[in-house]
C-alpha atoms as a PDB file:
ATOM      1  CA  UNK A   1      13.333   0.625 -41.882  1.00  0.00           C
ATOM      2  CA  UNK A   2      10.401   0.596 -44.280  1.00  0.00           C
ATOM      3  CA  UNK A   3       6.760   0.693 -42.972  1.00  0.00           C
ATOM      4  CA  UNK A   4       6.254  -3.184 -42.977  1.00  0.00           C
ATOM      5  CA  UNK A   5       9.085  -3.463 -40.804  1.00  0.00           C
ATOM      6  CA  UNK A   6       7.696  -0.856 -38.030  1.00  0.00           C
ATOM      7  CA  UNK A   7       4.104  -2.202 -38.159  1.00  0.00           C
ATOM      8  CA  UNK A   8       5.725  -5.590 -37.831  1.00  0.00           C
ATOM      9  CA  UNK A   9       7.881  -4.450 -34.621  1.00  0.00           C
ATOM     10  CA  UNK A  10       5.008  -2.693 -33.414  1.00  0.00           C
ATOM     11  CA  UNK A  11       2.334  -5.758 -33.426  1.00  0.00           C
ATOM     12  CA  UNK A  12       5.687  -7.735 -32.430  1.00  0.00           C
ATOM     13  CA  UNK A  13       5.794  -5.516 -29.182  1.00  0.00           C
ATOM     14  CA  UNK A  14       2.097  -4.815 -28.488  1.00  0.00           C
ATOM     15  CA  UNK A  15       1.361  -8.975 -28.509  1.00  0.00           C
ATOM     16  CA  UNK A  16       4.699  -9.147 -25.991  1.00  0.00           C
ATOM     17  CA  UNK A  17       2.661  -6.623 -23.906  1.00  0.00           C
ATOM     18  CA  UNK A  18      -0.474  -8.017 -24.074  1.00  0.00           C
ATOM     19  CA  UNK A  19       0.580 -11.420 -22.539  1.00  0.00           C
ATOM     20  CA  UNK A  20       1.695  -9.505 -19.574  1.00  0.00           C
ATOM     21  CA  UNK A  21      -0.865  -8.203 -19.110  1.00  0.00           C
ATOM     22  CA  UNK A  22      -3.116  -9.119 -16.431  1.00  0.00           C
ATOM     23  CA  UNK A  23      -6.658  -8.767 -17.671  1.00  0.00           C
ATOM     24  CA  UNK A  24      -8.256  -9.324 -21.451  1.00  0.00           C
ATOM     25  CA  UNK A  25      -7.323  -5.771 -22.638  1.00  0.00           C
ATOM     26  CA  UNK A  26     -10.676  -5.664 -24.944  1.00  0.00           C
ATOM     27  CA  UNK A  27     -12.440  -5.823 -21.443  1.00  0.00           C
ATOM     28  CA  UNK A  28     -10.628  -3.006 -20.217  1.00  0.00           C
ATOM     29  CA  UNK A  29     -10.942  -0.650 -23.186  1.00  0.00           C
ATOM     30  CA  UNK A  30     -14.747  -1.591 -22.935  1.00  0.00           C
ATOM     31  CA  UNK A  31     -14.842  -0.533 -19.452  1.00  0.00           C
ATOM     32  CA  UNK A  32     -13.069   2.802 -19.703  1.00  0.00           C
ATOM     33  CA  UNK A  33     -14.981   3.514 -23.056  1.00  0.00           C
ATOM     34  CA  UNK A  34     -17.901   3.040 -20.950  1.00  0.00           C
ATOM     35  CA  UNK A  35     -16.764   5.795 -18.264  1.00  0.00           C
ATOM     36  CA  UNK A  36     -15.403   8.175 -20.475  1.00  0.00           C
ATOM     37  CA  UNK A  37     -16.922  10.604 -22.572  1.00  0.00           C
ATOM     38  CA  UNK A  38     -17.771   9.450 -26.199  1.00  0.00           C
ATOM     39  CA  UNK A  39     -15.980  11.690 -27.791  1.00  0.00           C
ATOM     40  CA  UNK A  40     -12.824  10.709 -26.173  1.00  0.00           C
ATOM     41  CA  UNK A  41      -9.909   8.477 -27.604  1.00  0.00           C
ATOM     42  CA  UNK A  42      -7.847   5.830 -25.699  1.00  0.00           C
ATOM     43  CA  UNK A  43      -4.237   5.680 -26.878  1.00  0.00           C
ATOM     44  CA  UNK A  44      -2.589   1.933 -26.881  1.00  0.00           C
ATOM     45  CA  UNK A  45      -0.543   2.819 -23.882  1.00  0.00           C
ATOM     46  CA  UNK A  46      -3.485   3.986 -21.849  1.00  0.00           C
ATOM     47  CA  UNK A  47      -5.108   1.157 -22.191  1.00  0.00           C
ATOM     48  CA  UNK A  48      -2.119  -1.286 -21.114  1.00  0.00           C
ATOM     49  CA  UNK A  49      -1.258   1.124 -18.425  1.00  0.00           C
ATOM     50  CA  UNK A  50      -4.827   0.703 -16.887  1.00  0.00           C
ATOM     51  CA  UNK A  51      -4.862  -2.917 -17.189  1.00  0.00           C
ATOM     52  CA  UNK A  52      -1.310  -2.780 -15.528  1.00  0.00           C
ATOM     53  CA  UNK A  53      -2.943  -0.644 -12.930  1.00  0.00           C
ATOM     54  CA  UNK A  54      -5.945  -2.608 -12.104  1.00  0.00           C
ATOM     55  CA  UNK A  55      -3.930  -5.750 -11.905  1.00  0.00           C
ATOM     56  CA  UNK A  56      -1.583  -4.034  -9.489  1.00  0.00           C
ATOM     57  CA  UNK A  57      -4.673  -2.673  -7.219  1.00  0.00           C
ATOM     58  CA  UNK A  58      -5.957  -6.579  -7.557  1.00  0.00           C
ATOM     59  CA  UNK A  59      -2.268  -7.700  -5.906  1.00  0.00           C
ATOM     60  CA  UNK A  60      -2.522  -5.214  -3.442  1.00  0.00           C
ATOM     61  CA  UNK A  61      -6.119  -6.843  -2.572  1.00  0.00           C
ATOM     62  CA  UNK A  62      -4.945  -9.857  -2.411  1.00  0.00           C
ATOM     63  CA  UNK A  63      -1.979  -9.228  -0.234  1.00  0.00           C
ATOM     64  CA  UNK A  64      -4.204  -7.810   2.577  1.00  0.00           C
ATOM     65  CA  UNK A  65      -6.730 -10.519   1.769  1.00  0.00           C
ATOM     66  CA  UNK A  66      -3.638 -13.001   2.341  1.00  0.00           C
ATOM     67  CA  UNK A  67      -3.054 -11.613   6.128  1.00  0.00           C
ATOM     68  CA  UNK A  68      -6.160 -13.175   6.974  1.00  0.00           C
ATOM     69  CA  UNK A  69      -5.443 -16.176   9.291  1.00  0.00           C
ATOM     70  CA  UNK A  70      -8.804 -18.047   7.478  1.00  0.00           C
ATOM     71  CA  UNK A  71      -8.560 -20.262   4.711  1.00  0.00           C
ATOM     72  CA  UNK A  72     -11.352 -19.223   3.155  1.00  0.00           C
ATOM     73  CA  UNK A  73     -12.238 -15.653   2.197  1.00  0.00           C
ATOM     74  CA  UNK A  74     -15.355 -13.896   3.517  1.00  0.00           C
ATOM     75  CA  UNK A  75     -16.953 -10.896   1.946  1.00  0.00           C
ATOM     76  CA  UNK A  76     -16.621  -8.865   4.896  1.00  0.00           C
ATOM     77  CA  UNK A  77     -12.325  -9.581   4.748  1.00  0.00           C
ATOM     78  CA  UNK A  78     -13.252  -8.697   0.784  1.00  0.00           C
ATOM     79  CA  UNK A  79     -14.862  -5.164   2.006  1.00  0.00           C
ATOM     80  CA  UNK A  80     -12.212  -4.381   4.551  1.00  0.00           C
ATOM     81  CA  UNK A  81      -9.415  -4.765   1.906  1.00  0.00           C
ATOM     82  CA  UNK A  82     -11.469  -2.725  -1.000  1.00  0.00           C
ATOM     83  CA  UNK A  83     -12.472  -0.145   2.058  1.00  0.00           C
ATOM     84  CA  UNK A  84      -9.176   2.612   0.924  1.00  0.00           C
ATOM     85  CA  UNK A  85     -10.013   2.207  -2.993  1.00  0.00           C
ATOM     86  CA  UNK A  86     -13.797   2.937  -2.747  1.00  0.00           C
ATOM     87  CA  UNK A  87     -13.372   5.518  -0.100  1.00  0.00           C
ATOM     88  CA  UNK A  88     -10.479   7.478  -1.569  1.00  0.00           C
ATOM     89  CA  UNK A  89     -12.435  10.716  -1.699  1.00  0.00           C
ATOM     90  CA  UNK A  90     -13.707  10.112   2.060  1.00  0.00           C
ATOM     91  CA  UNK A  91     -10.590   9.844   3.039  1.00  0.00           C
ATOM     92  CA  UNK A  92      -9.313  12.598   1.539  1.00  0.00           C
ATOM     93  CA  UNK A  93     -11.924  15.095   2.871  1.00  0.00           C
ATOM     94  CA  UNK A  94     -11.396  13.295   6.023  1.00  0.00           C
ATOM     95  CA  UNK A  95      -7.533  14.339   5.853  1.00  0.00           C
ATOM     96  CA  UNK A  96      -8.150  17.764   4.641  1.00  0.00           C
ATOM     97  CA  UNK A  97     -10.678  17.830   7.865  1.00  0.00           C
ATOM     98  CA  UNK A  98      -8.300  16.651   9.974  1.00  0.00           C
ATOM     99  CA  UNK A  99      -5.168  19.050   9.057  1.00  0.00           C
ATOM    100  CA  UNK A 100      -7.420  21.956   9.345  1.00  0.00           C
ATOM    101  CA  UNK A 101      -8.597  20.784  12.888  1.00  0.00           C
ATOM    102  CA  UNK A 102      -4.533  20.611  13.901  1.00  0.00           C
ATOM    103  CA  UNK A 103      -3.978  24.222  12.271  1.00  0.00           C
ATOM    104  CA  UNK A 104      -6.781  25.493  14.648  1.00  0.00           C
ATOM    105  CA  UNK A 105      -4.839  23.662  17.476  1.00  0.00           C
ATOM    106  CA  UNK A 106      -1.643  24.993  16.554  1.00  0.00           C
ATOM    107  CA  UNK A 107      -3.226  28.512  16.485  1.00  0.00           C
ATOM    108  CA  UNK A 108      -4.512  28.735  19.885  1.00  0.00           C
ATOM    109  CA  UNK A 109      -1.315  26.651  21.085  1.00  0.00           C
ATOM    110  CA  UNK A 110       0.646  29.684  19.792  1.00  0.00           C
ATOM    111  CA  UNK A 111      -2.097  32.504  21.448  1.00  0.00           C
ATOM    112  CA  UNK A 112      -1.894  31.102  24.689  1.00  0.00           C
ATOM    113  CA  UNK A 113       1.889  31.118  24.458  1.00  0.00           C
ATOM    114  CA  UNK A 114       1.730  34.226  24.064  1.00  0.00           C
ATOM    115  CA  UNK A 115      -0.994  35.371  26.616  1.00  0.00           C
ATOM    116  CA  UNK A 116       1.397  32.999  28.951  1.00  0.00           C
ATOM    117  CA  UNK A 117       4.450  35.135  27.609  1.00  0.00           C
ATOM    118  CA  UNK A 118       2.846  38.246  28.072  1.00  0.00           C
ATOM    119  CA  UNK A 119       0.787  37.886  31.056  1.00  0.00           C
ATOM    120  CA  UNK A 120       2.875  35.442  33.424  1.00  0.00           C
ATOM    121  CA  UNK A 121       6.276  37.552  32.831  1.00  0.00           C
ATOM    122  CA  UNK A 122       8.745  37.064  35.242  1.00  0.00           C
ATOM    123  CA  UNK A 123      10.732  40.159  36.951  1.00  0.00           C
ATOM    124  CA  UNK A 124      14.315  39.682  36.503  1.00  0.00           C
ATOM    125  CA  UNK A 125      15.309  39.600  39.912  1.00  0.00           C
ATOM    126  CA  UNK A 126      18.657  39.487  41.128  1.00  0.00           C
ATOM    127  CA  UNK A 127      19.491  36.149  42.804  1.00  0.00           C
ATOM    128  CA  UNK A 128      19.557  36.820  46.459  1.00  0.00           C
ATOM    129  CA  UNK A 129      19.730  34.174  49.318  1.00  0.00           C
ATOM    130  CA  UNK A 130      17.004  34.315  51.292  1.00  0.00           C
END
């Protein structure tokens, strides 16, 4: 293949991606441009691969917005379905706060076993009738 013929295939493929693609890409790359540092470069399948993403997070939205019995769509349902993508971080500290609360549990779970163990031990005794 000569050069025309991969530049054509490439623009051939990157228009067949860009009509799946859920948002205006130009939009996208303007947003992340925004966000990023200036000296940073976006390669082509960044950029698709973020609009992919966002459209996928948008479904996701939607899907929870769509358990709603209501026909129309309130802010509040809006906040309630956004609530796990703004507060990833929360959540996460939240977890990590959590996990370390059920290792202290666990700990003291396994002293008292053994202050049971040691404390509360039982004679073997023969079995006698009494």
């Amino acid at each position: 293949m000569n050069n025309e013929e991969i530049n054509e295939n490439e623009e051939v493929e990157s228009q067949e991606e860009a009509e799946e693609l859920p948002f205006a890409k130009a939009e996208v790359v303007r947003l992340m441009k925004q966000n990023l540092d200036s000296d940073k470069m976006i390669r082509e399948r960044v950029k698709v691969e973020m609009n992919k993403f966002l459209g996928e997070v948008l479904e996701k939205v939607c899907k929870q917005l769509n358990e709603y019995p209501y026909t129309t769509i309130e802010y509040e349902m809006l906040k309630e379905s956004i609530y796990p993508y703004k507060n990833v971080e929360r959540i996460n500290e939240e977890k990590e706060r959590i996990l370390k609360h059920l290792d202290a549990i666990k700990a003291d779970c396994d002293a008292l076993s053994l202050d049971v163990r040691r404390t509360l031990k039982l004679k073997d005794v023969e079995d006698t009738l009494y």
